[in-house]
Protein backbone atom coordinates (compact mmCIF):
# COMPACT_ATOMS: atom_id res chain seq x y z
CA UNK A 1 72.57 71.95 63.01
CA UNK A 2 73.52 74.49 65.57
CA UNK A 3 76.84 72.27 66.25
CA UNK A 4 77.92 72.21 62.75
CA UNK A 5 77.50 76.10 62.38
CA UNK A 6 79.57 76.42 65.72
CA UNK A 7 82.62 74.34 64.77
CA UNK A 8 85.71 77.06 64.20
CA UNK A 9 87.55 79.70 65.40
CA UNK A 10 85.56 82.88 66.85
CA UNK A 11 86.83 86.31 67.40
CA UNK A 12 85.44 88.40 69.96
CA UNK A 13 86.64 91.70 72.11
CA UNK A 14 86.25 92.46 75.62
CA UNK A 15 86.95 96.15 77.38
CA UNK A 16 89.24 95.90 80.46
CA UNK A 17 89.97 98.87 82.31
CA UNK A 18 88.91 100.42 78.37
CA UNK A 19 91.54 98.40 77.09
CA UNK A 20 90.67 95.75 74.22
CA UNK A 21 91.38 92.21 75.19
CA UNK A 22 90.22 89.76 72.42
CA UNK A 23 89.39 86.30 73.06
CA UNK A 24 89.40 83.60 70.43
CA UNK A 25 87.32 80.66 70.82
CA UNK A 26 88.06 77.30 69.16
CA UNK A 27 84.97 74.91 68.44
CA UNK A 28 85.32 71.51 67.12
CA UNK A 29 83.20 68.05 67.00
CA UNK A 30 84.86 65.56 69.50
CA UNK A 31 82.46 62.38 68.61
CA UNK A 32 78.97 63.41 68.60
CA UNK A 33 79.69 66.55 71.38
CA UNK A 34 80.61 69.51 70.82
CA UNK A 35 84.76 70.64 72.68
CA UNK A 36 86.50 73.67 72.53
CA UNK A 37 89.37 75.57 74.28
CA UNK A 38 90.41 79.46 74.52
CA UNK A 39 93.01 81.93 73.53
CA UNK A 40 93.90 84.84 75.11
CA UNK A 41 96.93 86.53 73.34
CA UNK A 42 97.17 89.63 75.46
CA UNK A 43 97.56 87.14 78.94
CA UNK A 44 100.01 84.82 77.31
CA UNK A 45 96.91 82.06 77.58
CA UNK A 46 96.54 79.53 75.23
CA UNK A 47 94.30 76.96 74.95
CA UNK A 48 92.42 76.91 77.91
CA UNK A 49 89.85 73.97 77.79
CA UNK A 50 86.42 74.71 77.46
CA UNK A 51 85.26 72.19 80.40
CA UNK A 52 81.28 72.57 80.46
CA UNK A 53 79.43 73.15 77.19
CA UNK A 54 75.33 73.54 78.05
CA UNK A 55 73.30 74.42 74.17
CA UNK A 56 69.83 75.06 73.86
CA UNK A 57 67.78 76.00 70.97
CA UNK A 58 70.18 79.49 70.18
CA UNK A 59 71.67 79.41 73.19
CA UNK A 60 74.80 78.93 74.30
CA UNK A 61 76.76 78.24 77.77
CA UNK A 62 80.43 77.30 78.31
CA UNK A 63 83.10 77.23 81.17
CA UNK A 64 86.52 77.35 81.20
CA UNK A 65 86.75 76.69 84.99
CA UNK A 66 90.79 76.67 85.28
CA UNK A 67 90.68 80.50 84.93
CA UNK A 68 87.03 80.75 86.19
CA UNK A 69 85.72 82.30 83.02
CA UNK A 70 82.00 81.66 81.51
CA UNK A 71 80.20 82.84 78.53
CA UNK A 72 76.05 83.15 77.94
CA UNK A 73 74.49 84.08 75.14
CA UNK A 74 73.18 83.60 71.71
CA UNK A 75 74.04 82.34 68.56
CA UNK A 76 72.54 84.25 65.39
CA UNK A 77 73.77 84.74 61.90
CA UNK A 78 77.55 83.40 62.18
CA UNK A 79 77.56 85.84 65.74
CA UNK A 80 77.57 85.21 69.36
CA UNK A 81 75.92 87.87 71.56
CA UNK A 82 76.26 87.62 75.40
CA UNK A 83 77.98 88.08 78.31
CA UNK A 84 81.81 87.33 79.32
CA UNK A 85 81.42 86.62 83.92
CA UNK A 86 84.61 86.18 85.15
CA UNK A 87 85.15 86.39 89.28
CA UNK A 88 81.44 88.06 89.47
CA UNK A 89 82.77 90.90 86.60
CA UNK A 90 80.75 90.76 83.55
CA UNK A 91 82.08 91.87 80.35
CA UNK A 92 79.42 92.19 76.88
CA UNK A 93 81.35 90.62 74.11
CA UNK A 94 80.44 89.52 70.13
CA UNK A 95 82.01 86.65 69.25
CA UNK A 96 82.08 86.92 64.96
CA UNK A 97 83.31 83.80 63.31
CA UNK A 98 86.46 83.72 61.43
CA UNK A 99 85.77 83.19 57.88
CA UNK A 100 89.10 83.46 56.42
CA UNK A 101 91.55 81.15 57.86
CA UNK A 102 94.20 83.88 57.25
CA UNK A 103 92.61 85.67 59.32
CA UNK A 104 94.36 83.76 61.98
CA UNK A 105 97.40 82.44 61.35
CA UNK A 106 98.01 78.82 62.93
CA UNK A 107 100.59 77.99 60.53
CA UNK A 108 103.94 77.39 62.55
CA UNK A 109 106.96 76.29 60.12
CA UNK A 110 109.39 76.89 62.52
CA UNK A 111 108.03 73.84 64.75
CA UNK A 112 110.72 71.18 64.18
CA UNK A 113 109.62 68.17 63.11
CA UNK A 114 110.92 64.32 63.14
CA UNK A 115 113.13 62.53 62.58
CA UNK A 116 115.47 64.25 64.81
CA UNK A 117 119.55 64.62 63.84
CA UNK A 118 120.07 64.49 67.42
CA UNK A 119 119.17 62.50 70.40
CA UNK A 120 115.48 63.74 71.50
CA UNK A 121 115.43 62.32 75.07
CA UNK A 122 113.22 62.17 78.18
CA UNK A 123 114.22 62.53 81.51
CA UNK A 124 113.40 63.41 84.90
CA UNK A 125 115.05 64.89 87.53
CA UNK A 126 115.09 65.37 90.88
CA UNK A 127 115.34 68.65 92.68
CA UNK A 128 116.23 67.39 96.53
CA UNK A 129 116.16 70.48 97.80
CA UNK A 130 112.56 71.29 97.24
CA UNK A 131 111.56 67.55 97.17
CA UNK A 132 110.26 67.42 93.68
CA UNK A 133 110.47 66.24 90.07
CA UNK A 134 111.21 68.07 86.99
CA UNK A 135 109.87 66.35 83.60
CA UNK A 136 112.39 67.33 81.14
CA UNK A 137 113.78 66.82 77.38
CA UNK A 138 117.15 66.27 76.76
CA UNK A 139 118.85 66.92 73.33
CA UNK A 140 121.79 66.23 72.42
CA UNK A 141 124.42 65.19 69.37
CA UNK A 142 124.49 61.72 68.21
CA UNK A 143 128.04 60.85 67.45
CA UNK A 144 130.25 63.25 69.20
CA UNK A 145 130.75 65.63 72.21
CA UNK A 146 128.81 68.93 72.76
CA UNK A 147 130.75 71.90 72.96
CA UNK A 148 128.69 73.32 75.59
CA UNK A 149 125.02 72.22 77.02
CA UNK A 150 122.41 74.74 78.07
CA UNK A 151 119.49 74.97 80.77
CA UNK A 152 116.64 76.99 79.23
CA UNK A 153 114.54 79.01 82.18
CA UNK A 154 110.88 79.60 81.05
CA UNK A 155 109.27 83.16 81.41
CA UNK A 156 106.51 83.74 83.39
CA UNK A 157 103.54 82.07 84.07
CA UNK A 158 102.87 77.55 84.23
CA UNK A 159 104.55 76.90 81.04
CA UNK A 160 105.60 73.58 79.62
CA UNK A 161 109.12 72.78 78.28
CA UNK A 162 108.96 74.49 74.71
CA UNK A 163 106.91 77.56 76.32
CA UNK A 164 104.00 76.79 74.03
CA UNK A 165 101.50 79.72 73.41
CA UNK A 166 99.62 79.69 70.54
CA UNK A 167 100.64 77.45 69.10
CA UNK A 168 104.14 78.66 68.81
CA UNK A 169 107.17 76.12 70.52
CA UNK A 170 109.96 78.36 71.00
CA UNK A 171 112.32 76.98 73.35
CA UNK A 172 111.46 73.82 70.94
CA UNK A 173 112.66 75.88 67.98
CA UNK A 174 116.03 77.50 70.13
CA UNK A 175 116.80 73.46 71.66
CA UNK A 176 116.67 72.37 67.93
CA UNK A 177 118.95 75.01 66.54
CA UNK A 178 121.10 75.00 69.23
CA UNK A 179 121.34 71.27 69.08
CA UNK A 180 121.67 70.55 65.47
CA UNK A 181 125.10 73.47 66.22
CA UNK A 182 126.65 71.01 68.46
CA UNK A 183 125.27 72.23 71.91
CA UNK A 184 123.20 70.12 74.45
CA UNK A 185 120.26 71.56 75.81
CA UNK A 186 117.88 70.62 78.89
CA UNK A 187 114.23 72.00 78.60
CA UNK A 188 111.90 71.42 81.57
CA UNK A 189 108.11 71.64 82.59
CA UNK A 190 107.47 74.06 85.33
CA UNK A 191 106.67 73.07 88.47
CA UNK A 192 103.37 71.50 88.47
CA UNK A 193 103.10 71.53 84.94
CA UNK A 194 102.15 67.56 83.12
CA UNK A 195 104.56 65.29 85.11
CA UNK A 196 106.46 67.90 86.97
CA UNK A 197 105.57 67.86 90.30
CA UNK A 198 105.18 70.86 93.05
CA UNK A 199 103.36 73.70 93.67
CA UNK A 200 104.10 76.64 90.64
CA UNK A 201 101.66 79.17 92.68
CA UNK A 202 103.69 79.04 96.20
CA UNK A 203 107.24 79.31 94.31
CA UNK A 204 109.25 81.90 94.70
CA UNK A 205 111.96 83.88 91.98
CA UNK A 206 114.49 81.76 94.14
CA UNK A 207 112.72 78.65 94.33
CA UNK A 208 112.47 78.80 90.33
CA UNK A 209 116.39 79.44 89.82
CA UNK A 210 116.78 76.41 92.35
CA UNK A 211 115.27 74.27 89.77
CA UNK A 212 117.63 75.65 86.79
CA UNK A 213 120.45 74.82 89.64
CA UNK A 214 119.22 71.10 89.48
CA UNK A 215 118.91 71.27 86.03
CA UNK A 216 122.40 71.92 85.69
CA UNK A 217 123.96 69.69 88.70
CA UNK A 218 122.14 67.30 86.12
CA UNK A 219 124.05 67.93 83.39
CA UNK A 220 127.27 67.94 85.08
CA UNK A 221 126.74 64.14 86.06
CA UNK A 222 125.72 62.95 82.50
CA UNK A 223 128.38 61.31 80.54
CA UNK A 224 127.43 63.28 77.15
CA UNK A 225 127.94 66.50 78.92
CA UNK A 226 129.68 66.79 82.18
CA UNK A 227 132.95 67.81 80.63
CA UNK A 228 131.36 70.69 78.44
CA UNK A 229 131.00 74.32 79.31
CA UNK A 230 127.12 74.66 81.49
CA UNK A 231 125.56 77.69 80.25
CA UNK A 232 121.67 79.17 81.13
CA UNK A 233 119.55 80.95 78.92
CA UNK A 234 116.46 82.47 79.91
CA UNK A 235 113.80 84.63 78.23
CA UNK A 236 111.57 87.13 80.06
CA UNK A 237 110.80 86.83 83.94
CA UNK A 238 112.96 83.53 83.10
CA UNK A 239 116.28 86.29 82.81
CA UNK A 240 115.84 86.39 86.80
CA UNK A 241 116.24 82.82 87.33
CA UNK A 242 119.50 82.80 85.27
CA UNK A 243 120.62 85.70 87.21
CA UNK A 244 119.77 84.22 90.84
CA UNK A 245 120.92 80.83 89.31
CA UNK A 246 124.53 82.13 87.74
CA UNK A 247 124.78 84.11 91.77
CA UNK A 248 123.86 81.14 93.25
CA UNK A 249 125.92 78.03 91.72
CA UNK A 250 129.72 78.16 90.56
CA UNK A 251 128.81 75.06 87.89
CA UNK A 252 126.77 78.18 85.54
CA UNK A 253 129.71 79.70 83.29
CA UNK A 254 127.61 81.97 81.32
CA UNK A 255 124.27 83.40 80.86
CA UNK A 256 122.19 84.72 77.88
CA UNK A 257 119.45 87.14 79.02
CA UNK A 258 116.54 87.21 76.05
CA UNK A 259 113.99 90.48 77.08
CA UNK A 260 115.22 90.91 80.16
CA UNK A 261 114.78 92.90 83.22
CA UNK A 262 117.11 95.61 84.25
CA UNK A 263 115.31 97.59 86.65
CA UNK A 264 112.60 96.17 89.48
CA UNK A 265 110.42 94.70 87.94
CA UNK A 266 107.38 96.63 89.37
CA UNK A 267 108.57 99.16 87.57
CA UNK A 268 108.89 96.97 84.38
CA UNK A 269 105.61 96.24 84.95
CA UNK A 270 104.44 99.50 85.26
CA UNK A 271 106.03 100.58 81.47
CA UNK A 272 104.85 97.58 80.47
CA UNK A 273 100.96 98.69 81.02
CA UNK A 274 101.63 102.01 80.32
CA UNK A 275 103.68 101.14 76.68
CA UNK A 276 100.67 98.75 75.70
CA UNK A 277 98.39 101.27 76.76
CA UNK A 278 99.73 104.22 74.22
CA UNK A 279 100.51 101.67 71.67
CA UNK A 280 96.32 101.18 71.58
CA UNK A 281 96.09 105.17 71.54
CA UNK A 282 94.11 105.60 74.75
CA UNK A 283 93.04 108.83 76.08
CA UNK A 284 95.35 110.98 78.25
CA UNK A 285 92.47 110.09 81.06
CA UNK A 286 92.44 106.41 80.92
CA UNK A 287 96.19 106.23 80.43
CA UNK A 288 96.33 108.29 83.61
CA UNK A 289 93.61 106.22 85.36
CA UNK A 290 95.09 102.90 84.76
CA UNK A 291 98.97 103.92 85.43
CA UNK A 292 98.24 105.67 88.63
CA UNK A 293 96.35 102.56 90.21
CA UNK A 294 98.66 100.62 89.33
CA UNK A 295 101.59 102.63 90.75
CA UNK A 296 99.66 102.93 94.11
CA UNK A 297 98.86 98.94 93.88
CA UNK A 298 102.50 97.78 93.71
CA UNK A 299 103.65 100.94 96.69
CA UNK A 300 100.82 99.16 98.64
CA UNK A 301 102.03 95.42 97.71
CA UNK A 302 105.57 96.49 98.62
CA UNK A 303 105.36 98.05 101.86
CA UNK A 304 102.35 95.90 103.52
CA UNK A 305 102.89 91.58 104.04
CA UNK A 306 99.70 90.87 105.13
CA UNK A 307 97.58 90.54 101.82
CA UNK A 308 94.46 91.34 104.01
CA UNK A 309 95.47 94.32 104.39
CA UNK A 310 97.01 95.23 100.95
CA UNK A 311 93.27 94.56 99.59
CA UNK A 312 91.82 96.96 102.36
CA UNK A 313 94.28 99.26 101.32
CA UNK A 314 93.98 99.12 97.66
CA UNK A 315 90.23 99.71 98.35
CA UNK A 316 90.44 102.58 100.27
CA UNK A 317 92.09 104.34 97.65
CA UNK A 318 89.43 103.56 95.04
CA UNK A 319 87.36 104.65 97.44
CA UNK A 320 88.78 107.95 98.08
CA UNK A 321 90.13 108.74 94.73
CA UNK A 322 86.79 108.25 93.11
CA UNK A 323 85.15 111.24 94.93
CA UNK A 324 87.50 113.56 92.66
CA UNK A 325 86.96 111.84 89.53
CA UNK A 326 84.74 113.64 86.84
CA UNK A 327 81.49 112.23 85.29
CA UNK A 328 82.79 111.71 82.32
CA UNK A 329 85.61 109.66 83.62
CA UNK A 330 83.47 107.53 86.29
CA UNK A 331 83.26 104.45 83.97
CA UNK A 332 86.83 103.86 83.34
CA UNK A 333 87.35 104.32 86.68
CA UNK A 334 84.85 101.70 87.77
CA UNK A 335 86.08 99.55 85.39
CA UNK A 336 89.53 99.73 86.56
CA UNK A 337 88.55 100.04 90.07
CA UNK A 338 87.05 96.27 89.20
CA UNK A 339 89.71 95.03 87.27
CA UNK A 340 92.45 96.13 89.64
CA UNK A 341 90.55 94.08 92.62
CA UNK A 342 90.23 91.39 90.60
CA UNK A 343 93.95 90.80 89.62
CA UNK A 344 94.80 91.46 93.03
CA UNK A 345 95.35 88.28 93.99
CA UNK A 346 97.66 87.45 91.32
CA UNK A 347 100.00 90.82 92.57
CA UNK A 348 100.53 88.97 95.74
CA UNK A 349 101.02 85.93 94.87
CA UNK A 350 104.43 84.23 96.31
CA UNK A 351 106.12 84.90 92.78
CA UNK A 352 104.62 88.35 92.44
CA UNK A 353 106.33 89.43 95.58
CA UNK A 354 109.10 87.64 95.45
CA UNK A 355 109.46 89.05 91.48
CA UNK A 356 108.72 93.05 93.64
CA UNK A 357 111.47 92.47 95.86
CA UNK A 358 114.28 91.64 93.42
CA UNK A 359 116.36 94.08 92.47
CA UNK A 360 118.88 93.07 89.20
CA UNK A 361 121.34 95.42 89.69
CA UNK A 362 122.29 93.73 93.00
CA UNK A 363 122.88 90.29 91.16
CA UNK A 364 124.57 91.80 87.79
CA UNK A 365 126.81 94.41 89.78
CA UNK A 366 128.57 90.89 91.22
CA UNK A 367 128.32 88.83 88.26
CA UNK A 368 131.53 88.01 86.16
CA UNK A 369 131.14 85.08 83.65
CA UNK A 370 130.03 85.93 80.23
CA UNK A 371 126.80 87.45 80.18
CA UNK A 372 124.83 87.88 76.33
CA UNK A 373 121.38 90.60 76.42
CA UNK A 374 119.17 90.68 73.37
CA UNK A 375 116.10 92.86 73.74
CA UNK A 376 113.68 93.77 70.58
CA UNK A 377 112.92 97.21 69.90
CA UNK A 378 108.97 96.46 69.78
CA UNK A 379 109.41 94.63 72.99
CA UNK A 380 106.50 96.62 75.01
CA UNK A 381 107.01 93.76 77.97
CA UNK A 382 110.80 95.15 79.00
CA UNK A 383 111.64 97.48 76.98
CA UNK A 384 115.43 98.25 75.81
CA UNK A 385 114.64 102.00 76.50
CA UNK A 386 113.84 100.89 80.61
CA UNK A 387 116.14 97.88 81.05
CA UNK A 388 119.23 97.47 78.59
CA UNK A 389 121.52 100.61 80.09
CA UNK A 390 120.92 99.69 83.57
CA UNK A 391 122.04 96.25 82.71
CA UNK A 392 124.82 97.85 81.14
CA UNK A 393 125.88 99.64 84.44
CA UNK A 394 125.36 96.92 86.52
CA UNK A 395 128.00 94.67 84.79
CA UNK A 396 130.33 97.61 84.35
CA UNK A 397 130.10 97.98 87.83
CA UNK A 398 131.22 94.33 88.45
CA UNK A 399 134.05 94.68 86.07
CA UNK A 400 132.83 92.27 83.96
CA UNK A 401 134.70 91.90 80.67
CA UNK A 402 132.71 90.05 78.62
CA UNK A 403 129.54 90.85 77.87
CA UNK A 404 127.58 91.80 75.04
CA UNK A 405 124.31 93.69 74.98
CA UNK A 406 122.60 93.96 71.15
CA UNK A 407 118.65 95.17 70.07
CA UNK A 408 116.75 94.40 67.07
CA UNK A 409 114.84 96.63 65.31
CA UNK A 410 110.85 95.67 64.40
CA UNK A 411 111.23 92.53 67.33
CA UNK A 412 108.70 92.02 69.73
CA UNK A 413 109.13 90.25 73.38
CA UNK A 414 108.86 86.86 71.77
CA UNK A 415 111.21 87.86 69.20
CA UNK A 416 109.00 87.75 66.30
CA UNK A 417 108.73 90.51 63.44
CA UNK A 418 106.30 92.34 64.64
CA UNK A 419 104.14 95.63 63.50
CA UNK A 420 102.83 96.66 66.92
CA UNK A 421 104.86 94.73 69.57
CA UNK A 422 101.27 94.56 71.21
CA UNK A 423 100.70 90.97 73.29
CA UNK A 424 97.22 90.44 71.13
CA UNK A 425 99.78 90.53 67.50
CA UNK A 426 101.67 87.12 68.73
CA UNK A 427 99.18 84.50 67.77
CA UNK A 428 98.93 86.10 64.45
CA UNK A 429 102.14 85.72 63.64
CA UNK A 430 103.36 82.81 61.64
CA UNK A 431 106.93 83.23 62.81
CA UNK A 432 108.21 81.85 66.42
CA UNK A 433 111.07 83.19 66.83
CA UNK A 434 113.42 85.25 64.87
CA UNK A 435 116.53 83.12 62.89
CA UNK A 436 118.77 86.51 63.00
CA UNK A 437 118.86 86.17 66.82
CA UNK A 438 119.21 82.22 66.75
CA UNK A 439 122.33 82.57 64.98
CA UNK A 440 123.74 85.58 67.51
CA UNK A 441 122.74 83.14 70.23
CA UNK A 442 124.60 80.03 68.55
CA UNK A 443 127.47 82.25 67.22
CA UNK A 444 128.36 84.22 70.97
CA UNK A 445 128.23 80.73 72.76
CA UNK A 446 130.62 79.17 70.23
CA UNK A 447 133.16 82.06 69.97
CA UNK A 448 133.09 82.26 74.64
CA UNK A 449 133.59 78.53 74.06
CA UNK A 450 136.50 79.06 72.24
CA UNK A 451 137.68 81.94 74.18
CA UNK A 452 137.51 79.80 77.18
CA UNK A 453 139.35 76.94 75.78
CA UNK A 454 142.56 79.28 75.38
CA UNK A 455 142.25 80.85 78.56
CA UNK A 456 142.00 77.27 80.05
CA UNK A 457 144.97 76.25 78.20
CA UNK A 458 147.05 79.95 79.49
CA UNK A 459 146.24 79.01 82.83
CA UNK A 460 147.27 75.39 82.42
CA UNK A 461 150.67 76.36 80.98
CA UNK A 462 150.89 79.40 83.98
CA UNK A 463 150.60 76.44 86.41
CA UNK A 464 153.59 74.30 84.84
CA UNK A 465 155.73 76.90 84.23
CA UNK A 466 155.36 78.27 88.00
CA UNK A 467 155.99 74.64 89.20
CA UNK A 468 159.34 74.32 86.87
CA UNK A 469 160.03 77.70 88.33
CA UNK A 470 159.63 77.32 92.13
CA UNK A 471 161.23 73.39 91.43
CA UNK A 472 164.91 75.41 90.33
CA UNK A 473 164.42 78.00 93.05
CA UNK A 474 164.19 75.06 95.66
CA UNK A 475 167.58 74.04 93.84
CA UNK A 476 169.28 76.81 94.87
């Protein structure tokens, strides 16, 4: 039966703006129909459910409406021939059928697993100032008092609590470490993500730290924590809400910034297409295509408000850069000329713009708690080359006196070992996130503990000893 032959994991490669983007497609039997969701490893998309499923004779015809995708074609000889439409775009793609399950990796041993030697708890919380909910988990010791607690700020895009992509947890793996090392830690669901409530596509860079803000106020009223050190680490476009957050609330003590920006991240982004784009050996023409769209895109985005006009815009210059193009270049021009429009809408999105606007250097050059940077050397998202040394200046230039900036060789931006660093490696990697940096992490938060401790108890003893000292003065 046609089901039977479909059930599995299928591979299959689509050209956007003539860069690969592979697709894997899960089939399984769910009672007598057949289900299914999608990966997309380059987009940080994981399954995506499959949400209409039409078969007939060979062919085939499924949905995934969330990110208004479809696929037609036909089944024949362990292949699927057909067409990829997404937003009116269509894309030829052969779907080939994994035979060897090592082929993709969906072993995760890092994924901790009960029972717990903590307290695993569920909580929500309320943000008041945006008038919404935040599902979170709450871990903690069992039998005595953490020595610090920790918000963890997602990266970008709707993610749940343990930033699940591929079947990879890790801000499950970092709360479980951290927690089983004495150290609370709050993990939430984005806003509008399961029981979370809110809009995630109106929110704003600010309106995200706001919710690591409530996160915290949180801990500060909970028995188990509200006398430990409150620290924030965030990973990716999460670094900015740790930043904002830290600027924003006096209760944050210290942040830990994992693959973070340094620069504006427009230009991160532009590196970031660029990097991926040499890592997959383009030609000097496509690379040159693709990067100077995009350059003109984000110019456009920045200067003009009205996103009417930003799309009129971004079409004239297709239009009048296309007259100077050669032949031989005309289809990768198209096809980025199509795939620019069509991710336009994501570029000015309230977060997009917001993310444009936001300049680190302005938020680090005033920042003076402790402040911990790890990048990965293979991290082709934000890059130690772009964004560690202007981080570095930044919190010179506040004076800051204790932070710590380290890179790892062969890490990508989800700090795994990687060979390529490229976004389509990370589902076919068994590791989630690298121990060597787990134990920096742990190790830097336990020694600022301690170093905050003493200073506490200097400034403690500096306060008696000035009261003894101004009580004989008055003596006298």
């Amino acid at each position: 039966m046609i089901e039977n032959s479909l059930t599995g994991v299928w591979n299959g490669t689509i050209f956007v703006q003539s860069m690969p983007l592979m697709l894997l497609a899960h089939f399984f039997l769910n009672g007598d129909e057949i289900a299914g969701y999608l990966d997309i490893p380059m987009q940080n998309l994981s399954k995506i459910r499959i949400d209409i499923f039409e078969m007939k004779n060979q062919r085939i015809i499924f949905n995934a409406t969330t990110i208004k995708l479809s696929f037609n074609g036909i089944e024949k000889n362990s292949k699927l021939n057909g067409i990829i439409s997404r937003q009116f775009i269509d894309f030829p793609i052969e779907f080939e059928k994994i035979k060897n399950k090592t082929e993709y990796a969906v072993n995760r041993p890092q994924t901790p697993k009960r029972p717990f030697n903590y307290v695993d708890e569920q909580v929500v919380i309320r943000n008041n100032k945006a008038n919404l909910i935040l599902s979170e988990k709450f871990t903690y010791p069992k039998s005595q008092q953490p020595i610090a607690s920790v918000v963890l700020c997602l990266g970008a895009g709707a993610l749940d609590r343990d930033e699940e992509a591929f079947n990879h947890k890790p801000f499950m793996v970092i709360a479980d470490f951290l927690t089983n090392n004495n150290i609370a830690v709050l993990r939430y669901d984005e806003r509008g993500v399961r029981n979370s409530t809110g809009d995630f596509s109106s929110a704003t860079d600010t309106d995200f730290a706001d919710d690591a803000i409530a996160a915290i106020e949180y801990l500060k009223k909970r028995k188990e924590t509200k006398n430990s050190h409150l620290r924030i680490i965030g990973h990716s476009n999460g670094t900015m809400k740790a930043m904002i957050a830290s600027n924003n609330s006096k209760l944050v003590e210290f942040i830990v910034l994992l693959g973070s920006v340094g620069v504006n991240p427009g230009d991160v982004l532009y590196e970031q297409i660029k990097g991926i784009l040499i890592a997959q050996n383009v030609s000097e023409n496509i690379l040159k295509i693709n990067t100077d769209s995009l350059l003109r895109t984000i110019e456009i985005i920045k200067k003009e408000k009205d996103n009417r006009i930003v799309r009129q815009q971004v079409e004239e210059y297709f239009k009048d850069k296309i007259a100077s193009v050669s032949d031989k270049d005309k289809k990768d021009f198209q096809n980025n000329m199509e795939t620019s429009l069509l991710t336009l809408d994501d570029l000015t999105s309230p977060w997009f713009r917001s993310a444009f606007r936001f300049e680190p250097f302005d938020v680090l050059s005033k920042t003076k708690i402790p402040v911990l940077g790890i990048w990965g050397m293979k991290d082709l998202n934000a890059a130690p080359s772009q964004n560690l040394n202007p981080t570095r200046v930044a919190l010179e230039t506040a004076k800051n006196e204790n932070f710590k900036l380290i890179t790892f060789d062969g890490l990508n931006h989800l700090f795994q070992k990687s060979k390529t660093g490229l976004p389509n490696e990370y589902g076919l990697l068994e590791e989630t996130f690298s121990t060597e940096v787990l134990h920096v992490i742990n190790d830097w938060i336990h020694e600022i503990n301690s170093y905050s401790k003493v200073n506490s108890t200097y400034d403690f003893l500096k306060f008696i000893f000035s009261k003894i000292f101004n009580f004989f003065l008055n003596l006298f």
